[in-house]
N, C-alpha and C. Protein backbone atom coordinates (compact mmCIF):
# COMPACT_ATOMS: atom_id res chain seq x y z
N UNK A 1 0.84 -1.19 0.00
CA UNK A 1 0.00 0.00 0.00
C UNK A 1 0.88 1.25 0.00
N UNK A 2 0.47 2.10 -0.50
CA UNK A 2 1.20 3.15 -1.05
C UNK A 2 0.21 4.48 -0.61
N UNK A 3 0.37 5.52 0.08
CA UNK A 3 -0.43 6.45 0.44
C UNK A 3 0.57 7.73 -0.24
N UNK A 4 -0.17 8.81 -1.05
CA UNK A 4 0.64 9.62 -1.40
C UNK A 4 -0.25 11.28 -1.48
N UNK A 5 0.93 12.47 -0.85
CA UNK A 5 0.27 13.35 0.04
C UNK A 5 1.00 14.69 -0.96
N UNK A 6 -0.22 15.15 -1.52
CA UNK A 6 0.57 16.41 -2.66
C UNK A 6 0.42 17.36 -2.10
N UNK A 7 1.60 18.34 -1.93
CA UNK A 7 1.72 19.96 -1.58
C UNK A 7 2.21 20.76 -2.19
N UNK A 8 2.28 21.96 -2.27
CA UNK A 8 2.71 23.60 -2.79
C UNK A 8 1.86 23.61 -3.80
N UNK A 9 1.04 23.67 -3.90
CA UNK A 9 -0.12 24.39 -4.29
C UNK A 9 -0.58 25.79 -3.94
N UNK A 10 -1.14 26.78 -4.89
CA UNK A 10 -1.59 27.69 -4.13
C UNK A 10 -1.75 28.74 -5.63
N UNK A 11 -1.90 30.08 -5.45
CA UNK A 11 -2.25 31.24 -6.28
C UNK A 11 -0.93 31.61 -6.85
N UNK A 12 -0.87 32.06 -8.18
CA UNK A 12 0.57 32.60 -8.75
C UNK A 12 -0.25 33.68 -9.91
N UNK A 13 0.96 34.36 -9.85
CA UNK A 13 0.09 35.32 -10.95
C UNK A 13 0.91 34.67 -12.48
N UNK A 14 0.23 35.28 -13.62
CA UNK A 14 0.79 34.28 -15.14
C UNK A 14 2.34 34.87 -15.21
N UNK A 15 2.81 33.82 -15.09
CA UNK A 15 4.41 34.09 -15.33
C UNK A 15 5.19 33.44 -14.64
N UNK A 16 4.66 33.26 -13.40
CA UNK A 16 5.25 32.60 -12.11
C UNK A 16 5.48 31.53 -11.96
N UNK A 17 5.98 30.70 -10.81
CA UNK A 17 6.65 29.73 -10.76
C UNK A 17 5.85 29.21 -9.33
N UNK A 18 5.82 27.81 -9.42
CA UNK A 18 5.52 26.57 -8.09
C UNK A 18 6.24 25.58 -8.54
N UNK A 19 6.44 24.64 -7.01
CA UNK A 19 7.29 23.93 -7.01
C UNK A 19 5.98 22.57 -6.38
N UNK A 20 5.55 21.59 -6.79
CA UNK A 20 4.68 20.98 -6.43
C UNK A 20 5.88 19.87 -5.95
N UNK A 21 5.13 19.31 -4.91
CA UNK A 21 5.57 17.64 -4.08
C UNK A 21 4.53 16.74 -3.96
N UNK A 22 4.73 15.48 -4.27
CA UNK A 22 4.16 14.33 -3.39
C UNK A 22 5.09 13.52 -2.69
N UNK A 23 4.64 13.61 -1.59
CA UNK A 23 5.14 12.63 -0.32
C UNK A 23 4.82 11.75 -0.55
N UNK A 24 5.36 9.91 -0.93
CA UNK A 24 4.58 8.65 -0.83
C UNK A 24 5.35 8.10 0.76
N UNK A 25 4.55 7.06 0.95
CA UNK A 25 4.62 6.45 2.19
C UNK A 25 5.03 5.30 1.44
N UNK A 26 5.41 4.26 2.77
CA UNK A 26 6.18 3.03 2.40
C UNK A 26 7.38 2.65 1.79
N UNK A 27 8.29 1.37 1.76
CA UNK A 27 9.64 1.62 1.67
C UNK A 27 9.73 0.99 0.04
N UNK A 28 8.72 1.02 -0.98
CA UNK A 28 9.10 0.54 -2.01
C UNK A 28 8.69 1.68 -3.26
N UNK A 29 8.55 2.45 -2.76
CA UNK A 29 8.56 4.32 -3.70
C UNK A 29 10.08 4.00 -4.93
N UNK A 30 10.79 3.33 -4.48
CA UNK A 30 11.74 3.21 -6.03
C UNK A 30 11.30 2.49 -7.09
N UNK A 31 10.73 1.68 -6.36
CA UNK A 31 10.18 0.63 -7.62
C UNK A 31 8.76 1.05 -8.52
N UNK A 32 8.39 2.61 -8.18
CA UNK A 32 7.36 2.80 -8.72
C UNK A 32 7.30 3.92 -9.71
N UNK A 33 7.10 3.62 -11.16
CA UNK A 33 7.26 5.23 -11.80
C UNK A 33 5.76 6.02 -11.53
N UNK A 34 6.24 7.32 -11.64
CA UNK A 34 5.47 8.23 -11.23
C UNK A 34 5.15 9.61 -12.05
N UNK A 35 3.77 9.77 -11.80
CA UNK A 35 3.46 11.00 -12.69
C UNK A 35 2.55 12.23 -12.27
N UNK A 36 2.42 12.94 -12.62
CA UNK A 36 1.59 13.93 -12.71
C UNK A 36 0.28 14.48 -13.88
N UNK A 37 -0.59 14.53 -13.32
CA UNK A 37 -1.88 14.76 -13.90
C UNK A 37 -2.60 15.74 -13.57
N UNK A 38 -3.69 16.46 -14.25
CA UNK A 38 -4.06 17.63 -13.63
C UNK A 38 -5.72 17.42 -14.48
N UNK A 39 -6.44 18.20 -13.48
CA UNK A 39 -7.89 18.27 -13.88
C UNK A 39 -8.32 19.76 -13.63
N UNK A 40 -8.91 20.38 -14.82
CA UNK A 40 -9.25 21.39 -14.59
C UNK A 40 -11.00 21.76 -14.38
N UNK A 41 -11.41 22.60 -14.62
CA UNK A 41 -13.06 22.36 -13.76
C UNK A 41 -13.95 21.88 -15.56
N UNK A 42 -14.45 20.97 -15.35
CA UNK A 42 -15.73 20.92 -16.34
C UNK A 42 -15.08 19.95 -17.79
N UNK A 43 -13.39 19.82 -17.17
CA UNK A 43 -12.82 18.91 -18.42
C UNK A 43 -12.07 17.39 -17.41
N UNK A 44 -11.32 16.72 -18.39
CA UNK A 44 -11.41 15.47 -18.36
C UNK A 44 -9.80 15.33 -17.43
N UNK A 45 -9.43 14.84 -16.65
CA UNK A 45 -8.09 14.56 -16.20
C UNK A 45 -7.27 14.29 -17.26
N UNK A 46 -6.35 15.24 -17.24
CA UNK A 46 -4.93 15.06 -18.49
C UNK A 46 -3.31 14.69 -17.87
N UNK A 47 -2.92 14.17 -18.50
CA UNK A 47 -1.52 13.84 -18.12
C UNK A 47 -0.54 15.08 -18.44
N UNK A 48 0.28 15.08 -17.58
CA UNK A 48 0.95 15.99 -17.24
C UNK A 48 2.53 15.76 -17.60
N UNK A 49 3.16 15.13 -16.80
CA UNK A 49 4.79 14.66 -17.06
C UNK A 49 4.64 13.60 -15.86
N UNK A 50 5.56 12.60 -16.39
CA UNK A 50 5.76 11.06 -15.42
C UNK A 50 7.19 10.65 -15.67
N UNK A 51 8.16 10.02 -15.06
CA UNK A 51 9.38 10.04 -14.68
C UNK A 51 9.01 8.40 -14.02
N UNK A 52 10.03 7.74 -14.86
CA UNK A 52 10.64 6.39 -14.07
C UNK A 52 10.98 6.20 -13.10
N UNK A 53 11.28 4.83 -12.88
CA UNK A 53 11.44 4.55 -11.10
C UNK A 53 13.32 5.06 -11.05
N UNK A 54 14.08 5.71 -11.21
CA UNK A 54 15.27 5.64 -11.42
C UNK A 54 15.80 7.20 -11.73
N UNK A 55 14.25 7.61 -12.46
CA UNK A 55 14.85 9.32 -12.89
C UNK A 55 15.49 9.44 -14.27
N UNK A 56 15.87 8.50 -14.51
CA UNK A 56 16.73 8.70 -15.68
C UNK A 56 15.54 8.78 -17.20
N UNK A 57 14.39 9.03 -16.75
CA UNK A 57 13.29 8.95 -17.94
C UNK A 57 12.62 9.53 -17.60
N UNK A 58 11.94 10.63 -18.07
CA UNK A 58 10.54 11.55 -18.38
C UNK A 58 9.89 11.86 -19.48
N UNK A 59 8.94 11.98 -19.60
CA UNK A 59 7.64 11.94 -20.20
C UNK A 59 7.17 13.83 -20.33
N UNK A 60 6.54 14.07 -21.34
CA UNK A 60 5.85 15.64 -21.15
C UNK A 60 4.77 15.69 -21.97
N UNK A 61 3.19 16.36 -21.20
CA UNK A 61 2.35 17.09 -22.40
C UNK A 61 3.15 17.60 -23.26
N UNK A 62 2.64 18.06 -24.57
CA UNK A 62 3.32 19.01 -25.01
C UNK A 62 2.92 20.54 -24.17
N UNK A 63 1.82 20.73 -24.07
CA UNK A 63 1.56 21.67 -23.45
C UNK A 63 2.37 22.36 -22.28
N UNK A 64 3.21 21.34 -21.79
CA UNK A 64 3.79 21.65 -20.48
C UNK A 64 5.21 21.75 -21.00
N UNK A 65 5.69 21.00 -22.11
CA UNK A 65 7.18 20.71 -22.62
C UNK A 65 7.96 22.40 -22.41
N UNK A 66 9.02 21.91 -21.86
CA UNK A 66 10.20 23.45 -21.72
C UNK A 66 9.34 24.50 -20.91
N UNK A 67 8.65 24.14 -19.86
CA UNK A 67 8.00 24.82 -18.93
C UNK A 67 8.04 24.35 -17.50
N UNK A 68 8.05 22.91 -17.42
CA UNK A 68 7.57 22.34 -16.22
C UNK A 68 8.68 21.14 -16.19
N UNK A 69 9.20 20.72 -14.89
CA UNK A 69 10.10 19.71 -15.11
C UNK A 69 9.77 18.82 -13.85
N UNK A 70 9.63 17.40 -14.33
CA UNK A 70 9.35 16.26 -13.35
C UNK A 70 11.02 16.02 -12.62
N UNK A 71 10.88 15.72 -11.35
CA UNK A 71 12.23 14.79 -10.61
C UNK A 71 11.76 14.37 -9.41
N UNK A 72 12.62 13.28 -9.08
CA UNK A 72 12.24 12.42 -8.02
C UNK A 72 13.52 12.10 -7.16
N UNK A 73 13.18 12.43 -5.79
CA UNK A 73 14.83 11.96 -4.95
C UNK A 73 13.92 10.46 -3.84
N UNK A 74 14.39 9.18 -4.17
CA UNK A 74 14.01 8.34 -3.91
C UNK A 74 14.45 8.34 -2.39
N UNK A 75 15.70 8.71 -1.90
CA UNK A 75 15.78 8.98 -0.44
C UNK A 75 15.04 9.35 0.56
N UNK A 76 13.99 10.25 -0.47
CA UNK A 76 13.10 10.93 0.47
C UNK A 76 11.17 10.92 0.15
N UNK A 77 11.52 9.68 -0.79
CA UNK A 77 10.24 8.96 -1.14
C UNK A 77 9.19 10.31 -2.00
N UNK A 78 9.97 10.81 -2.81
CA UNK A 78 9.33 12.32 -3.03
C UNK A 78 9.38 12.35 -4.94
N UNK A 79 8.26 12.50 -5.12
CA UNK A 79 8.74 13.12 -6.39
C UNK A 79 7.90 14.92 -6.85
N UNK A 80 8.57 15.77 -7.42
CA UNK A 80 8.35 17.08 -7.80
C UNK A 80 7.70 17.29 -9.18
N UNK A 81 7.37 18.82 -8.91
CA UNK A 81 7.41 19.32 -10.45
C UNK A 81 7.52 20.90 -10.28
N UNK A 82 8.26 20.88 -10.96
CA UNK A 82 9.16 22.71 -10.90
C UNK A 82 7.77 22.96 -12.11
N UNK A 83 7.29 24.16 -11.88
CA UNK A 83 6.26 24.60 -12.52
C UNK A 83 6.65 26.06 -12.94
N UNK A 84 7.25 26.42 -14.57
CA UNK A 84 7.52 27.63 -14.62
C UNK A 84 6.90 28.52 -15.36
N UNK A 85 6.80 29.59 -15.79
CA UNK A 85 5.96 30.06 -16.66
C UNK A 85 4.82 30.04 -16.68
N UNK A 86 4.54 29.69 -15.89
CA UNK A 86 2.94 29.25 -15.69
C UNK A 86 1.81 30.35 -16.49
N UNK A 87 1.10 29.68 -16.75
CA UNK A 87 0.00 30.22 -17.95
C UNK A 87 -1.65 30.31 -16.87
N UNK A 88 -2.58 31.11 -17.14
CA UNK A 88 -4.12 30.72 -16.90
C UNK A 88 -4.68 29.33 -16.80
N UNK A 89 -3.97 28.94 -18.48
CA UNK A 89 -4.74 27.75 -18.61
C UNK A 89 -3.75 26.76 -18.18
N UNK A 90 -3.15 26.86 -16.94
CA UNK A 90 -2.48 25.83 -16.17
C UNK A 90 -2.82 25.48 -14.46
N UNK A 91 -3.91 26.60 -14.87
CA UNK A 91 -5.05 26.38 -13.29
C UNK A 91 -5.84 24.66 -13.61
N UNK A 92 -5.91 23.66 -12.16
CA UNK A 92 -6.56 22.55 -12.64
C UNK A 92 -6.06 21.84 -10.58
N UNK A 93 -6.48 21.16 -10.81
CA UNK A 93 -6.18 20.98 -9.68
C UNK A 93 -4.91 19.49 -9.93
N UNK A 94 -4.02 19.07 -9.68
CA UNK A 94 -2.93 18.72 -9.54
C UNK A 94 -2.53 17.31 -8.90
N UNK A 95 -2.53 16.43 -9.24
CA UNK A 95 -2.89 14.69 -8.87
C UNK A 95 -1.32 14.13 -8.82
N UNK A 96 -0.54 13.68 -7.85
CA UNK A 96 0.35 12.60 -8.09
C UNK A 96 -0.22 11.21 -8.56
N UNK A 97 0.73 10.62 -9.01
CA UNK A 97 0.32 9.24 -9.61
C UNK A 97 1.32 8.05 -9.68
N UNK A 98 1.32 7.12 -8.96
CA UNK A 98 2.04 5.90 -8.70
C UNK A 98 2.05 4.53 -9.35
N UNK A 99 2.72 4.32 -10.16
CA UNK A 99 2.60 3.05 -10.74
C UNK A 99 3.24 1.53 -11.19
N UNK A 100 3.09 0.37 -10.51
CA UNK A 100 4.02 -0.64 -10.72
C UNK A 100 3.22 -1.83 -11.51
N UNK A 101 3.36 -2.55 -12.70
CA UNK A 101 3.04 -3.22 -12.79
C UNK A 101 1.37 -3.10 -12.81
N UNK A 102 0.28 -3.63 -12.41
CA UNK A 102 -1.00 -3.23 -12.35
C UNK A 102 -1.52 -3.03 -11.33
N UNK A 103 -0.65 -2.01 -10.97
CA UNK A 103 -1.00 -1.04 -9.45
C UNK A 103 -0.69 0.25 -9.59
N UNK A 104 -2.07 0.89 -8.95
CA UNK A 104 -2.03 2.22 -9.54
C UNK A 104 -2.44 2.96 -8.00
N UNK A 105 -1.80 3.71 -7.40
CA UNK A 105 -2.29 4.66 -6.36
C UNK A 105 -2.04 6.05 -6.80
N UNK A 106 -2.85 6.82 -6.17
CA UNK A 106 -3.71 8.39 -6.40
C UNK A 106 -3.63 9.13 -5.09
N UNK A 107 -2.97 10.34 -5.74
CA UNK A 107 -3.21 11.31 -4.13
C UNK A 107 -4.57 12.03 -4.47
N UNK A 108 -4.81 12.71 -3.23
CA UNK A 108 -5.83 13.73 -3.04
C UNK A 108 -6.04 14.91 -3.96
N UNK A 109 -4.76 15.26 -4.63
CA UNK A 109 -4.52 16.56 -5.33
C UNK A 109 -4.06 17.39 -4.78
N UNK A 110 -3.62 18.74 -5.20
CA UNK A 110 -3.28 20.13 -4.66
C UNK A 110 -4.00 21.04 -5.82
N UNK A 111 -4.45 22.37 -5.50
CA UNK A 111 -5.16 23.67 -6.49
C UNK A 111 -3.95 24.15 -6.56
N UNK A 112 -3.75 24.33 -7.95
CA UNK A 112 -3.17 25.64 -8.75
C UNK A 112 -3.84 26.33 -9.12
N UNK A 113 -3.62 27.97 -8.78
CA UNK A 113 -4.34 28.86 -9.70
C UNK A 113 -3.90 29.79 -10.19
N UNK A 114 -3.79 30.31 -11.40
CA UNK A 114 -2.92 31.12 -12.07
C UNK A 114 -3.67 32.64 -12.42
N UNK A 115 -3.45 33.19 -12.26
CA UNK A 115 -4.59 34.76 -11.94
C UNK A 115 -3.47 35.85 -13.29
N UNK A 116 -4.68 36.23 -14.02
CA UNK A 116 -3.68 36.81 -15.20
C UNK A 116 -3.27 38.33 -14.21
């Protein structure tokens, strides 16, 4: 079981920068690649950027490509996303995502909101 706890969330004005975290619990967070997803109000959950169990591999919307960067420090059971430039339409609310094999755990989310 895998419990995972997303933070830095919050208001930025368009241009700005967040640094999002999920905390996972339990001692097998290496063996799991991980991603980011985001839902905004009235549309469908989209994928975001996801990063291997190792780091050495990431994934990007295009939408997000040369804006936003996935990393993960397995020491500390954590993986990020440096959020730069941030746009309006990058308000959504903000999902970690855990995955091994055909196991899939989900955090709670964090709100981004981007205020022109």
């Amino acid at each position: 079981q895998v419990q995972l706890v997303e933070s830095g969330g919050g208001l930025v004005q368009a241009g700005g920068s967040l640094r999002l975290s999920c905390a996972a619990s339990g001692r097998t967070f290496s063996s799991y690649a991980m991603g980011w997803f985001r839902q905004a109000p009235g549309k469908e959950r989209e994928f975001v950027a996801a990063i291997n169990w190792s780091g050495g591999s990431t994934a990007y919307a295009d939408s997000v490509k040369g804006r936003f960067t996935i990393s993960r420090d397995n020491a500390k059971n954590t993986v990020y996303l440096q959020m730069n430039s941030l746009k309006p339409e990058d308000t959504a609310v903000y999902y970690c995502k855990a995955v091994r094999i055909l196991t899939t755990y989900w955090g709670q989310g964090t709100q981004v909101t981007v205020s022109t």
